[in-house]
Protein backbone atom coordinates (compact mmCIF):
# COMPACT_ATOMS: atom_id res chain seq x y z
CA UNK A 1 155.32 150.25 170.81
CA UNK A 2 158.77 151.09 168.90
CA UNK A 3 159.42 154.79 168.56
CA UNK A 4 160.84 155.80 164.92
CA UNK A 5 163.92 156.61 166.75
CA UNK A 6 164.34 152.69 168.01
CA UNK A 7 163.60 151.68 164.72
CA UNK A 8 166.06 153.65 163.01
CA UNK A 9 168.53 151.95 165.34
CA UNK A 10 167.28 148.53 164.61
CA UNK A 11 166.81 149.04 161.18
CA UNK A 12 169.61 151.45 160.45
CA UNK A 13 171.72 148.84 158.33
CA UNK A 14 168.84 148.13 155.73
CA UNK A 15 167.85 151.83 155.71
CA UNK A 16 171.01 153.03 154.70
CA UNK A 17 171.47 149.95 152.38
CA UNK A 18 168.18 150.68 150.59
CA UNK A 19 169.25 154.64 150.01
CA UNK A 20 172.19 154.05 148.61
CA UNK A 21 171.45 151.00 146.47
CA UNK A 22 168.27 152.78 144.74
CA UNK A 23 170.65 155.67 144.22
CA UNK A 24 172.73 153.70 142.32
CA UNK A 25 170.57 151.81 140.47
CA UNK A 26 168.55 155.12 139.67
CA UNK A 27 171.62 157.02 138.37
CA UNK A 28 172.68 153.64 136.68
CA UNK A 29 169.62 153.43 134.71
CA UNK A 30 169.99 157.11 133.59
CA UNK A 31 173.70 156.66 132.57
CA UNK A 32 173.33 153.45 130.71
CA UNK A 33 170.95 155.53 128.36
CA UNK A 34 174.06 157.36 126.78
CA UNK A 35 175.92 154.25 126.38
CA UNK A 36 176.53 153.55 122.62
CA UNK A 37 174.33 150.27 121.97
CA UNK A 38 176.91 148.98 120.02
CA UNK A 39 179.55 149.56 122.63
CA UNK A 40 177.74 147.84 125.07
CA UNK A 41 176.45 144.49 123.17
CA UNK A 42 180.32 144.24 121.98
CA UNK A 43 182.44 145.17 125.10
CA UNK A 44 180.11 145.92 127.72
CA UNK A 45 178.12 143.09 128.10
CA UNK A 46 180.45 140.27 127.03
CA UNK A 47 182.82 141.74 129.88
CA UNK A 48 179.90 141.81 133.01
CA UNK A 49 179.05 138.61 131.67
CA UNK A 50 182.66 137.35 131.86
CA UNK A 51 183.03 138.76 135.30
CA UNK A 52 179.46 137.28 136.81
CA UNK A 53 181.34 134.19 135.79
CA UNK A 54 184.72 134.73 137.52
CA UNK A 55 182.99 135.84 140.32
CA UNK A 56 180.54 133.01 140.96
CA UNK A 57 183.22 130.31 140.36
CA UNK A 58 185.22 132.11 142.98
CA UNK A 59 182.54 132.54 144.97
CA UNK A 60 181.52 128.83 144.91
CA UNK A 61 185.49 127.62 145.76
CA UNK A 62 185.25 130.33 148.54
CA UNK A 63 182.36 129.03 149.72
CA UNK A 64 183.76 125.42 149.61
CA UNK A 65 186.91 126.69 151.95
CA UNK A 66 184.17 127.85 154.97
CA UNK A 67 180.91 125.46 154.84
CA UNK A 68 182.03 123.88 158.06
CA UNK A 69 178.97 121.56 157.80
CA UNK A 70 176.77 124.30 157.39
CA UNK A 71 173.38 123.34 154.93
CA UNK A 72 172.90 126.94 154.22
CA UNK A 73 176.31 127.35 152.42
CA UNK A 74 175.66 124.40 150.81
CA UNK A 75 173.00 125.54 149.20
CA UNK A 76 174.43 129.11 148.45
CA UNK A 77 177.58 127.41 146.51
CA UNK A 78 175.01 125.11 144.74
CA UNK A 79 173.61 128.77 143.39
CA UNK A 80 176.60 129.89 142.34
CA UNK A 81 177.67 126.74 140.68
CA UNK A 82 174.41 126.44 138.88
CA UNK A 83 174.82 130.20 138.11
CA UNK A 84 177.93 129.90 136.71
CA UNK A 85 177.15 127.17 134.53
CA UNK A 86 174.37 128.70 132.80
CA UNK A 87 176.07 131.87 132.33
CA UNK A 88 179.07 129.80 130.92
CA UNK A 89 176.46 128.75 128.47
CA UNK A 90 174.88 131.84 127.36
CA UNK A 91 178.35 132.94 126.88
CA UNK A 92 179.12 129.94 124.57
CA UNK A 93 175.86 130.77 122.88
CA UNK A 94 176.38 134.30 122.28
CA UNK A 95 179.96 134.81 121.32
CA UNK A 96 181.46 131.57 120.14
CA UNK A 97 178.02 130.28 118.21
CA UNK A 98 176.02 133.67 117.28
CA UNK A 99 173.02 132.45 119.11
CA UNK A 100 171.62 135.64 120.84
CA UNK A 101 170.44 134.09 124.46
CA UNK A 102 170.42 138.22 125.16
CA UNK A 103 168.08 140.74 124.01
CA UNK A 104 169.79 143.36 122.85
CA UNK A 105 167.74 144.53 119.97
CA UNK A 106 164.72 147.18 120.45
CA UNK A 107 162.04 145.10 121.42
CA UNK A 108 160.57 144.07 124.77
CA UNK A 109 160.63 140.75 126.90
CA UNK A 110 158.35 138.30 126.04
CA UNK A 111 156.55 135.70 128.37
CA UNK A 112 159.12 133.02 127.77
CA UNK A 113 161.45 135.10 128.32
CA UNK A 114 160.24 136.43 131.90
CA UNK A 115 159.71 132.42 132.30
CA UNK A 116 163.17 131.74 132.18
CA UNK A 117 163.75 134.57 134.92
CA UNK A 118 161.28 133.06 137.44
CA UNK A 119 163.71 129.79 137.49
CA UNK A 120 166.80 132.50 137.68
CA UNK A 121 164.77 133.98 140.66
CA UNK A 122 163.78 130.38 142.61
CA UNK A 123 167.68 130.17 142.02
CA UNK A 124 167.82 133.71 144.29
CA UNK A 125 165.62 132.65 147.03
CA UNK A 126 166.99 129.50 147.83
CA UNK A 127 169.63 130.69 150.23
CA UNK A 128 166.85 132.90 152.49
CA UNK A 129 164.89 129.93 151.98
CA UNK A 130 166.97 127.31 153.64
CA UNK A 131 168.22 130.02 156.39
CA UNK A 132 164.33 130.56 157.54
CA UNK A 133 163.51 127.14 157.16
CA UNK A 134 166.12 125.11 157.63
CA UNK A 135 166.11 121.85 156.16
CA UNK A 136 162.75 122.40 154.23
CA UNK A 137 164.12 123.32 150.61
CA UNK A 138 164.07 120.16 148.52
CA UNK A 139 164.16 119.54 144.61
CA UNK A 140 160.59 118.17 145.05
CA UNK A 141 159.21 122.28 146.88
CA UNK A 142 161.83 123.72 144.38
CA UNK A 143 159.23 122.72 141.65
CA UNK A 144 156.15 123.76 143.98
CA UNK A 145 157.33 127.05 144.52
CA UNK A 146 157.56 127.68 140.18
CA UNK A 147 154.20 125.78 139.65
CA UNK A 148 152.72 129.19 139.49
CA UNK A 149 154.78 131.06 137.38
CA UNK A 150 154.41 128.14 134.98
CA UNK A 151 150.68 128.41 135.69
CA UNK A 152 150.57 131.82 134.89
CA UNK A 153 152.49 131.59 131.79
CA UNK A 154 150.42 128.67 130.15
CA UNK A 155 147.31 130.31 130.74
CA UNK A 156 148.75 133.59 129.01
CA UNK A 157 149.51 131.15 125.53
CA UNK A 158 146.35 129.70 126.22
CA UNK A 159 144.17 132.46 126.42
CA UNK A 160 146.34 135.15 124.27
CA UNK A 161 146.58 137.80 127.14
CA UNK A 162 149.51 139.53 128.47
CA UNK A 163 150.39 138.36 131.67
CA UNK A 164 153.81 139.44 131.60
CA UNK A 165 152.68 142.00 134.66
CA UNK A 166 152.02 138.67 136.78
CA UNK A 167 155.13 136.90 135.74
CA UNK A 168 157.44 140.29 137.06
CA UNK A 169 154.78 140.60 140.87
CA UNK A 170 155.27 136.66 141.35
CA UNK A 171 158.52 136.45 142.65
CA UNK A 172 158.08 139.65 144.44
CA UNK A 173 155.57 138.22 146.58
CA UNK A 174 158.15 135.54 147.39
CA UNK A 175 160.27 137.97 148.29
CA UNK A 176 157.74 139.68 150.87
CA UNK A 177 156.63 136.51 152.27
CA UNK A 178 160.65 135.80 153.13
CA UNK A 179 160.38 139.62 154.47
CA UNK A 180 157.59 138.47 156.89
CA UNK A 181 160.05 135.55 157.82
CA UNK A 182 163.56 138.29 158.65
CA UNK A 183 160.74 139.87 161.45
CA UNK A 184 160.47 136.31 163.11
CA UNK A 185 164.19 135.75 162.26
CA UNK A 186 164.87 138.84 164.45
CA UNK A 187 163.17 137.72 167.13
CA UNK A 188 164.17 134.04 167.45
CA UNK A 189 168.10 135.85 167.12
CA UNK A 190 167.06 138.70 169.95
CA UNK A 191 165.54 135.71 171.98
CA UNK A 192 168.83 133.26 171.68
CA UNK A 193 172.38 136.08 171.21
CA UNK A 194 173.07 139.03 173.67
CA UNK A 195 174.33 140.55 170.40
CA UNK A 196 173.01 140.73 166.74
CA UNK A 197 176.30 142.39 165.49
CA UNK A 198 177.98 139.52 164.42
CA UNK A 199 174.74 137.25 162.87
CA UNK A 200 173.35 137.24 159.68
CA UNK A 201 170.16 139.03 160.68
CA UNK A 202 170.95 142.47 158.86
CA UNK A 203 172.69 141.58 155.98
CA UNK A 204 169.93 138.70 155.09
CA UNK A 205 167.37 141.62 155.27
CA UNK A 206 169.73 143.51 153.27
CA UNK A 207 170.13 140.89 150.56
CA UNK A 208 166.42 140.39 150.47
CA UNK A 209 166.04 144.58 149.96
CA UNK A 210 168.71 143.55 146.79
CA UNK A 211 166.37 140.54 145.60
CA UNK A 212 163.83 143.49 145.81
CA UNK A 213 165.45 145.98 143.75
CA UNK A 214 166.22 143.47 141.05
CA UNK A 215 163.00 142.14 140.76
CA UNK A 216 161.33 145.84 140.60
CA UNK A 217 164.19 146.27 137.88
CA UNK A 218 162.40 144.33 135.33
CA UNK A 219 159.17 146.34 135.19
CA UNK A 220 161.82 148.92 133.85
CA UNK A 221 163.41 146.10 131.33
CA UNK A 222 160.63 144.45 130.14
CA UNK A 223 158.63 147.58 128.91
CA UNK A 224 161.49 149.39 128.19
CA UNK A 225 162.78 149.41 124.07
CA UNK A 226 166.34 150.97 124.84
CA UNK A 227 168.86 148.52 124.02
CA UNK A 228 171.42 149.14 126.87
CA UNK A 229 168.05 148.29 129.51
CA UNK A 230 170.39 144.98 130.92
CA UNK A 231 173.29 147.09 131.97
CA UNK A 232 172.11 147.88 135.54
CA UNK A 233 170.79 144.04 135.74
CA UNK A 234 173.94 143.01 134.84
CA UNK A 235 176.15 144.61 137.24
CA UNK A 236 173.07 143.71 139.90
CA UNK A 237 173.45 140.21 139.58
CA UNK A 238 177.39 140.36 139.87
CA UNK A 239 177.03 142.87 143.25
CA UNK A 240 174.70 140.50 144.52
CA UNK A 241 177.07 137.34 144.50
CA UNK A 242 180.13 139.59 145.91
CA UNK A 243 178.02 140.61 148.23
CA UNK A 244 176.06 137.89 149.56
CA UNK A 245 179.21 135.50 149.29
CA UNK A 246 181.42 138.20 151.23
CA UNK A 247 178.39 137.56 154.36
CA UNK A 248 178.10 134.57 154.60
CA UNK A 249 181.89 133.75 155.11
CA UNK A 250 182.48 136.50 157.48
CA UNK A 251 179.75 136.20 159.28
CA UNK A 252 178.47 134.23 162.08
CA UNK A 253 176.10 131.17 161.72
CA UNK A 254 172.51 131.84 161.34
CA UNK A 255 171.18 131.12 164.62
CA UNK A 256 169.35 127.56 164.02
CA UNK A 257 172.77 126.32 163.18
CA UNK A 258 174.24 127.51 166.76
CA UNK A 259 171.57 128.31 169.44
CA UNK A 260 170.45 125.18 169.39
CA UNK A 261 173.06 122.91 168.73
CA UNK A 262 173.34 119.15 170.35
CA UNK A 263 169.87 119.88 172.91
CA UNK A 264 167.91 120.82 170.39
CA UNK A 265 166.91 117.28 170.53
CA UNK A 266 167.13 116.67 174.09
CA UNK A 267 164.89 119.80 175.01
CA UNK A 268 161.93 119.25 172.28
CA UNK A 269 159.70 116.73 174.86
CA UNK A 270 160.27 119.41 177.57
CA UNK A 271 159.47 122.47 175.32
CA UNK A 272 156.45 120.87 173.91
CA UNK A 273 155.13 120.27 177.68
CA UNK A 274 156.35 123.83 178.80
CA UNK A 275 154.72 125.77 175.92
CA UNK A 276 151.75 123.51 176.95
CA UNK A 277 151.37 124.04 180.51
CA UNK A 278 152.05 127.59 179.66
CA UNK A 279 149.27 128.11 177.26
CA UNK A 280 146.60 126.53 179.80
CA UNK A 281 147.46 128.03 183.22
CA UNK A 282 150.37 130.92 182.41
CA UNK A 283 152.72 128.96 184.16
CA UNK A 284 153.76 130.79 187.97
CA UNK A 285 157.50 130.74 187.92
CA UNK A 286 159.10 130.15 191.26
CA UNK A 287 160.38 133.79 192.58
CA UNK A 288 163.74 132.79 193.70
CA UNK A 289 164.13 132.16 190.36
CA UNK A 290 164.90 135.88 189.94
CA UNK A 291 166.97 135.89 192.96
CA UNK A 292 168.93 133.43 191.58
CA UNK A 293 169.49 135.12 187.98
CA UNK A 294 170.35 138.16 189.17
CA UNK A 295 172.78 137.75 191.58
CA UNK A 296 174.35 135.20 189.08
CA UNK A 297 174.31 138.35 186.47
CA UNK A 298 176.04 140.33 188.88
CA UNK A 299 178.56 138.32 190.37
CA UNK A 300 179.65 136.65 187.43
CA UNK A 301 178.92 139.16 185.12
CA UNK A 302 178.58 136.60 182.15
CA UNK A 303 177.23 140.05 180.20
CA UNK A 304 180.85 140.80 179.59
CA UNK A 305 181.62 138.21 177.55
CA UNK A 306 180.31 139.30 173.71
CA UNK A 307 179.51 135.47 173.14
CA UNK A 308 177.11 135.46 175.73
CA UNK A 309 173.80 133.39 175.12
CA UNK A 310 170.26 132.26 176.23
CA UNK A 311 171.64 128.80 176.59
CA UNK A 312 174.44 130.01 179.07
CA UNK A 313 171.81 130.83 181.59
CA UNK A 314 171.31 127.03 181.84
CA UNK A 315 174.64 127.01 184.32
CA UNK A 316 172.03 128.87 187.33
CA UNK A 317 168.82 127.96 185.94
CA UNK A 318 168.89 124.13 185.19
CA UNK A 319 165.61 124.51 182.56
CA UNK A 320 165.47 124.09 178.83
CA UNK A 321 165.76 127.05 176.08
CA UNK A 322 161.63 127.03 175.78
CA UNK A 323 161.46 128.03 179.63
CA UNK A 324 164.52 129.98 179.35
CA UNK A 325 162.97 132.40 177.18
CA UNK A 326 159.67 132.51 178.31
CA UNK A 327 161.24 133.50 182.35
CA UNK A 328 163.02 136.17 180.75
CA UNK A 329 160.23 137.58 178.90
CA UNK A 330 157.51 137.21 181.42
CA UNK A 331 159.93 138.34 184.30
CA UNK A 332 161.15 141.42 182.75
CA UNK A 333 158.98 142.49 180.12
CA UNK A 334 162.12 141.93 177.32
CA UNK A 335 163.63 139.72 175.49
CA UNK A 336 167.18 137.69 176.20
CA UNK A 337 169.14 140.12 174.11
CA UNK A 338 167.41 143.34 175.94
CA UNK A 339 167.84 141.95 178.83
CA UNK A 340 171.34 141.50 178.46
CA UNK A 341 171.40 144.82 176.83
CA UNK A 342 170.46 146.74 179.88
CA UNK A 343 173.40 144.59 182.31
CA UNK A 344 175.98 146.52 179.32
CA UNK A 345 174.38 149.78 179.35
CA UNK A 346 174.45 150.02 183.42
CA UNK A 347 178.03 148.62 183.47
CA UNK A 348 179.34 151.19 180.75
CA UNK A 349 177.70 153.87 182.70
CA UNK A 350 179.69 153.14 185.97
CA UNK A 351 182.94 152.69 183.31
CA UNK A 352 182.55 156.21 182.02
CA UNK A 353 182.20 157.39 185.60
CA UNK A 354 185.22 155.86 186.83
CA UNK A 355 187.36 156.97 184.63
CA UNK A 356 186.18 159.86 182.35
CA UNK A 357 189.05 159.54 180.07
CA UNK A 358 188.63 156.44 178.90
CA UNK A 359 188.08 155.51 175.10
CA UNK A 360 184.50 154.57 173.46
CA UNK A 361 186.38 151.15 172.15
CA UNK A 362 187.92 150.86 175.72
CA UNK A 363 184.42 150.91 177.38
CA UNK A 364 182.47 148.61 174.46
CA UNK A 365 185.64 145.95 174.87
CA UNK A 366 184.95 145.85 178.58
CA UNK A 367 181.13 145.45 178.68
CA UNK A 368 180.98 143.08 175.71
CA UNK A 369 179.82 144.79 172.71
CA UNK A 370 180.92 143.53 169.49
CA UNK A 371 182.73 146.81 168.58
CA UNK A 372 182.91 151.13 169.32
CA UNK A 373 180.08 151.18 166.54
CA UNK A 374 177.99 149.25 168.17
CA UNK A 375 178.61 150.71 171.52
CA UNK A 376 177.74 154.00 170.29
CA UNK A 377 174.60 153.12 168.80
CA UNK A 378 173.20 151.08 171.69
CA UNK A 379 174.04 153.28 173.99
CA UNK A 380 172.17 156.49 171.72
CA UNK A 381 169.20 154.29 171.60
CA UNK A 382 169.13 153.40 174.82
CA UNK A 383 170.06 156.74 176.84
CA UNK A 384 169.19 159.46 173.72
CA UNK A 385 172.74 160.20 174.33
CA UNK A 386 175.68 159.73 173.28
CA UNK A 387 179.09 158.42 175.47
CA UNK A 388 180.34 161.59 175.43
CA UNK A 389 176.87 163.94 175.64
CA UNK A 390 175.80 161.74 178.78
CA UNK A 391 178.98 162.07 180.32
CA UNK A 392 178.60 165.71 179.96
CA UNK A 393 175.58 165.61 181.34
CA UNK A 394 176.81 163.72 184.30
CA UNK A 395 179.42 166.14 184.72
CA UNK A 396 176.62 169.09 184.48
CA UNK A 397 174.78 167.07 187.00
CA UNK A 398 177.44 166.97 189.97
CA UNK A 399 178.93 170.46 189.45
């Protein structure tokens, strides 16, 4: 069972991510109120709208520059260039033509018009989507997934109730289910990387917590009668892109792309028969197996190296992934990237003893972390020190 200290470690990124986005978004909402309505449907809003626009198109050409074959950037520039398009249009439509495609006047969002924002959302979940299940998104599920939403709204002209309530919770619950999918996301990362510095599994979460915030955002502007309610949805949807966009180029592959790349194929007949046997009989594994492993680890010390994976272990154990994993977990009672975790922590312990001047980003270089900050916090979480408190204590300890 996770402590709350362990889970503020693994879950520092979103936490912090979460604060400070409500903050804004809170204060945002309470400044927009003393923004002159006129000022904003003139100059405001034509200039977020203009920038959403630079910014996707940018985004999209960006995107274009680092798909390296990559589905799940495909699909994220096919967002933005759908974004863009339709933004292009309601820009047309509002300032060339005089056809309001905004609200701005005192009145509250109708059905239709919370209609139209479902398809904006299924536009929002796509990338999430694809990166949980890989392959799966197609044009013909794309229309499954707003069946209800379109459900919902018939039966509110239909039967002349509001409904608007169910129209704003739908793609929230989208947006939990795809929560429930980060948790197993997690664990299929901690099961394949040594590291999770360097993947997308925190800033996924963290654009899922923004998906969040925007969709709880329109209980505020669809009730709400003050015309300056779209400013904070506005500058939303243009953080979002910048945001997202930013991630996915700088960041790593998610790990269906990698982990599993060129055996995945090979290894499927063998992990369906492993993850058989093993659900019948718990499957003895052969105890030089361990004797193998571990004087591999500390021989070799493949730990060191911060691109160290599951599949790497296939050089002294000749098994697939499936097998892999399950060893590892039955053997030691912890996944791949815990287990990999613990080889660091015990190495950076005899660094800091060895030479007591050495630097934090010294000691995380040389036992594979992906940076200092990372380091720091492993260690913390690991030891409930930090470097330099442990080393004290060590220092306490021999005196």
């Amino acid at each position: 069972m996770k402590t709350l200290r362990n889970l503020y470690f693994d879950y520092y990124h979103t936490i912090w991510f979460t604060l400070g986005l409500v903050v804004c978004v809170t204060l945002s909402y309470q400044l927009s109120r003393f923004i002159p309505p006129e000022l904003f449907e003139d100059t405001i809003s034509p200039m977020l709208h203009f920038c959403i626009i630079f910014v996707t198109v940018l985004s999209a050409i960006q995107v274009h520059w680092h798909i390296d074959g990559i589905r799940a950037r495909r699909v994220w520039q096919s967002v933005l260039i759908v974004w863009a398009t339709l933004e292009i249009a309601i820009y047309i439509l509002q300032y060339a033509f005089g056809i309001s495609a905004i609200i701005f006047d005192v009145q509250n969002l109708t059905s239709e018009d919370l209609m139209i924002r479902n398809l904006f959302a299924l536009l929002l979940v796509a990338y999430p989507m694809e990166v949980f299940y890989p392959g799966w998104l197609t044009f013909g599920k794309s229309t499954l997934i707003i069946l209800p939403a379109l459900l919902i709204h018939t039966a509110g002209c239909f039967l002349n109730v509001d409904l608007r309530l169910l129209l704003i919770i739908y793609p929230l619950i989208i947006v939990g289910i795809l929560f429930g999918k980060a948790v197993a996301y997690r664990k299929r990362c901690e099961e394949n990387y040594s590291s999770l510095e360097n993947t997308s599994v925190h800033w996924i979460r963290n654009y899922l917590v923004c998906l969040t915030i925007i969709g709880a955002s329109y209980f505020y502007i669809s009730f709400s009668s003050h015309p300056t309610r779209l400013f904070t949805q506005q500058w939303l949807i243009l953080f979002l892109f910048a945001y997202n966009t930013t991630q996915i180029i700088s960041r790593k592959r998610p790990w269906q792309d990698t982990t599993l790349e060129g055996q995945e194929g090979d290894s499927c007949e063998s992990d369906e028969s492993d993850n058989a046997q093993g659900a019948t009989d718990q499957q003895m594994f052969p105890p030089e197996y361990r004797d193998m492993l571990e004087s591999w680890m500390q021989e070799n010390k493949p730990y060191l190296d911060k691109d160290f994976r599951l599949m790497d272990l296939m050089q002294v154990l000749p098994v697939n992934r499936s097998y892999l994993s399950r060893y590892i977990n039955t053997t030691y009672g912890c996944n791949f990237c815990q287990f990999v975790t613990n080889y660091r922590i015990e190495e950076a312990k005899r660094l800091l003893k060895k030479c007591q001047d050495i630097k934090v980003l010294d000691v995380a270089e040389q036992t594979g972390f992906a940076s200092a900050a990372a380091f720091t916090r492993t260690f913390t979480k690991e030891t409930g020190y930090s470097p330099t408190e442990w080393l004290k204590l060590q220092k306490l300890d021999n005196s």
